[in-house]
Protein backbone atom coordinates (compact mmCIF):
# COMPACT_ATOMS: atom_id res chain seq x y z
CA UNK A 1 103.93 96.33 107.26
CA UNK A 2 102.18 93.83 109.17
CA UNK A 3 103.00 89.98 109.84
CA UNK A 4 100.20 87.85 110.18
CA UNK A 5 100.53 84.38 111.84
CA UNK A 6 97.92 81.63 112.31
CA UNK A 7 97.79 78.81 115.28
CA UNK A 8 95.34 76.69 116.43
CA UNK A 9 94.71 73.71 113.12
CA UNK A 10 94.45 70.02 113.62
CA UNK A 11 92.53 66.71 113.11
CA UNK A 12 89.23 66.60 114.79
CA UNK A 13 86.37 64.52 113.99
CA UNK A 14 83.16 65.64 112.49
CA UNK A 15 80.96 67.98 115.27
CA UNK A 16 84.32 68.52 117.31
CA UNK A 17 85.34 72.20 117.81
CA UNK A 18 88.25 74.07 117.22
CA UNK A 19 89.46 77.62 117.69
CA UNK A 20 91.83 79.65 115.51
CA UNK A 21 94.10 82.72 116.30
CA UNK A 22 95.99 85.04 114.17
CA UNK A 23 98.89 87.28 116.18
CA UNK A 24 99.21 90.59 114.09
CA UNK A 25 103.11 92.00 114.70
CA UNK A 26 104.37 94.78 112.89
CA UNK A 27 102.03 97.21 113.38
CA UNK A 28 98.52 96.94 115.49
CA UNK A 29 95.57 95.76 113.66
CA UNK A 30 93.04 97.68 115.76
CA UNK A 31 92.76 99.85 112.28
CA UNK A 32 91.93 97.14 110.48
CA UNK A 33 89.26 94.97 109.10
CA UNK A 34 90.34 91.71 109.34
CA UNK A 35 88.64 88.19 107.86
CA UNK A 36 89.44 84.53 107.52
CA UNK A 37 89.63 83.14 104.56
CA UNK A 38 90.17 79.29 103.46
CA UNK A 39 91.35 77.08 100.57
CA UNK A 40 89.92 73.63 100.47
CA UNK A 41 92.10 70.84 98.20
CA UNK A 42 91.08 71.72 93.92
CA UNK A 43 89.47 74.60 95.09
CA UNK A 44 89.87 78.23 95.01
CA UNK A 45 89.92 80.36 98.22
CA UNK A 46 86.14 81.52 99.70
CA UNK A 47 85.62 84.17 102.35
CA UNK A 48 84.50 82.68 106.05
CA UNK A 49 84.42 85.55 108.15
CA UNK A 50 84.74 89.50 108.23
CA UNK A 51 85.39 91.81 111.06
CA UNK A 52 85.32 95.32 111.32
CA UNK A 53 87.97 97.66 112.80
CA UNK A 54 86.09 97.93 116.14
CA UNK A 55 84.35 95.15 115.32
CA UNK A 56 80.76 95.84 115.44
CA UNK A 57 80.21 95.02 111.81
CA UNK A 58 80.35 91.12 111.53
CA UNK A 59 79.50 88.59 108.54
CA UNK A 60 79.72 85.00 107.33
CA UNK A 61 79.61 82.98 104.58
CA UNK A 62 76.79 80.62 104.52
CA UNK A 63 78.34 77.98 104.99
CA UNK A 64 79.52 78.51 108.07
CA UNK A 65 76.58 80.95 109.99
CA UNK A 66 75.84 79.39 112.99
CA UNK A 67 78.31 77.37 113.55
CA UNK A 68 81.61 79.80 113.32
CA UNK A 69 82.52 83.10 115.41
CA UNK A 70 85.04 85.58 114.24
CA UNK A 71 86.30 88.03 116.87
CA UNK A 72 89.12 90.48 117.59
CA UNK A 73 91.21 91.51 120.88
CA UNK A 74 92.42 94.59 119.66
CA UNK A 75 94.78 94.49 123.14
CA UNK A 76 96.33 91.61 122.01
CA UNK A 77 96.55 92.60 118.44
CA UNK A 78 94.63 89.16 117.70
CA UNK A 79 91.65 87.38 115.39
CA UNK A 80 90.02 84.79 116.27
CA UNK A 81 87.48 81.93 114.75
CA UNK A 82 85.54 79.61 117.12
CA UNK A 83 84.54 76.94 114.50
CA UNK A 84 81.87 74.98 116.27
CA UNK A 85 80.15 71.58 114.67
CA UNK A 86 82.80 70.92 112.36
CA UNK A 87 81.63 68.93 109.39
CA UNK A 88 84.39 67.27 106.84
CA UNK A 89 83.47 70.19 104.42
CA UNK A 90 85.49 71.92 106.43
CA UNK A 91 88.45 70.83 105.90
CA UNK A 92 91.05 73.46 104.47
CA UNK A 93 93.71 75.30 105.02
CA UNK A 94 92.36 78.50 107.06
CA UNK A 95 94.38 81.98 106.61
CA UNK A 96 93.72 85.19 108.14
CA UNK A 97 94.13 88.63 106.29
CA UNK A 98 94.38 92.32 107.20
CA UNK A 99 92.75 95.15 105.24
CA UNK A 100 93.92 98.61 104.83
CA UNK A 101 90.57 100.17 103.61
CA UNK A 102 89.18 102.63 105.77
CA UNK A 103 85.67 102.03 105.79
CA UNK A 104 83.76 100.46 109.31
CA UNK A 105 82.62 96.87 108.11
CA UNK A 106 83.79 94.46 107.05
CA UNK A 107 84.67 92.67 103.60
CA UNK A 108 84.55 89.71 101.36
CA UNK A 109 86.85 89.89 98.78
CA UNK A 110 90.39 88.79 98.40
CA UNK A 111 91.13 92.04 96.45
CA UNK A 112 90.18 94.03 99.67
CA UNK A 113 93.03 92.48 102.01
CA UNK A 114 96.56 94.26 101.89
CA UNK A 115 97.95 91.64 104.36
CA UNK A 116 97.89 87.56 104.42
CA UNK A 117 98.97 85.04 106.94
CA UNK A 118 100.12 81.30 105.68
CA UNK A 119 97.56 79.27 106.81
CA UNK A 120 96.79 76.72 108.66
CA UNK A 121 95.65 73.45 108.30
CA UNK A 122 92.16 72.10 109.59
CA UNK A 123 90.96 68.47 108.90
CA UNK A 124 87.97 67.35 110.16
CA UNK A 125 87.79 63.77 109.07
CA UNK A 126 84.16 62.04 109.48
C-alpha cells in the first residue's frame, strides 16, 4: 500500500510561482508512474502531468506546457510540480497519484492510478 501526501498550496497572484510535493510512504514509488492531477470548483478532475518510473517519459496537458514541470526524486520517494506563470485558471485543488502498471511512460487517465493523495489547494487569484 502506498500513502500519498501533498504540500506546497496557497494564494498567489496571477504570474506568481509555486511548487508542489507529494511524499510517497508505504512503499517506494521508484516503480511507479506517478502524475498530478487537479479538480477545479463544478468541474471534473483533468490530468496535468505524467511521469514515468525512471522518469524519462514526461507529458502535459495543454494547458499547462510551458509553464509546469513534473519531476521525481526517487531517493526521497517524492513528486514534484514547479507551476510557473500561474494564471487564475489555475486554481484547483491539485492531487498526486501513483500507478501500478508496469509499462515505462507515463499516463493520463484516472483509471490508470492505483494510489491517490488528498489534495491540495492552489488559488491564484488575479
Amino acid at each position: 500500500q502506498v500513502q500519498l501526501v501533498e504540500s506546497g498550496g496557497a494564494l498567489v497572484q496571477a504570474g506568481d510561482s509555486l511548487r508542489l510535493s507529494c511524499a510517497a510512504s508505504g512503499r517506494t514509488v521508484d516503480n511507479y508512474a506517478m502524475g498530478w492531477f487537479r479538480q477545479a470548483p463544478g468541474k471534473e478532475r483533468e490530468f496535468v502531468a505524467g511521469i514515468g518510473r525512471i522518469g524519462s517519459n514526461i507529458g502535459y496537458a495543454a494547458a499547462v506546457k510551458g509553464r509546469f514541470t513534473i519531476s521525481r526524486d526517487n531517493a526521497k520517494n517524492t513528486l514534484y510540480l514547479q507551476m510557473n506563470s500561474l494564471k487564475p485558471g489555475d486554481t484547483a485543488v491539485y492531487s498526486c497519484a501513483a500507478s501500478r502498471l508496469t509499462g515505462w511512460g507515463y499516463y493520463l487517465g484516472e483509471s490508470d492510478y492505483a494510489y491517490w493523495g488528498q489534495g491540495t489547494q492552489v488559488t491564484v487569484s488575479s
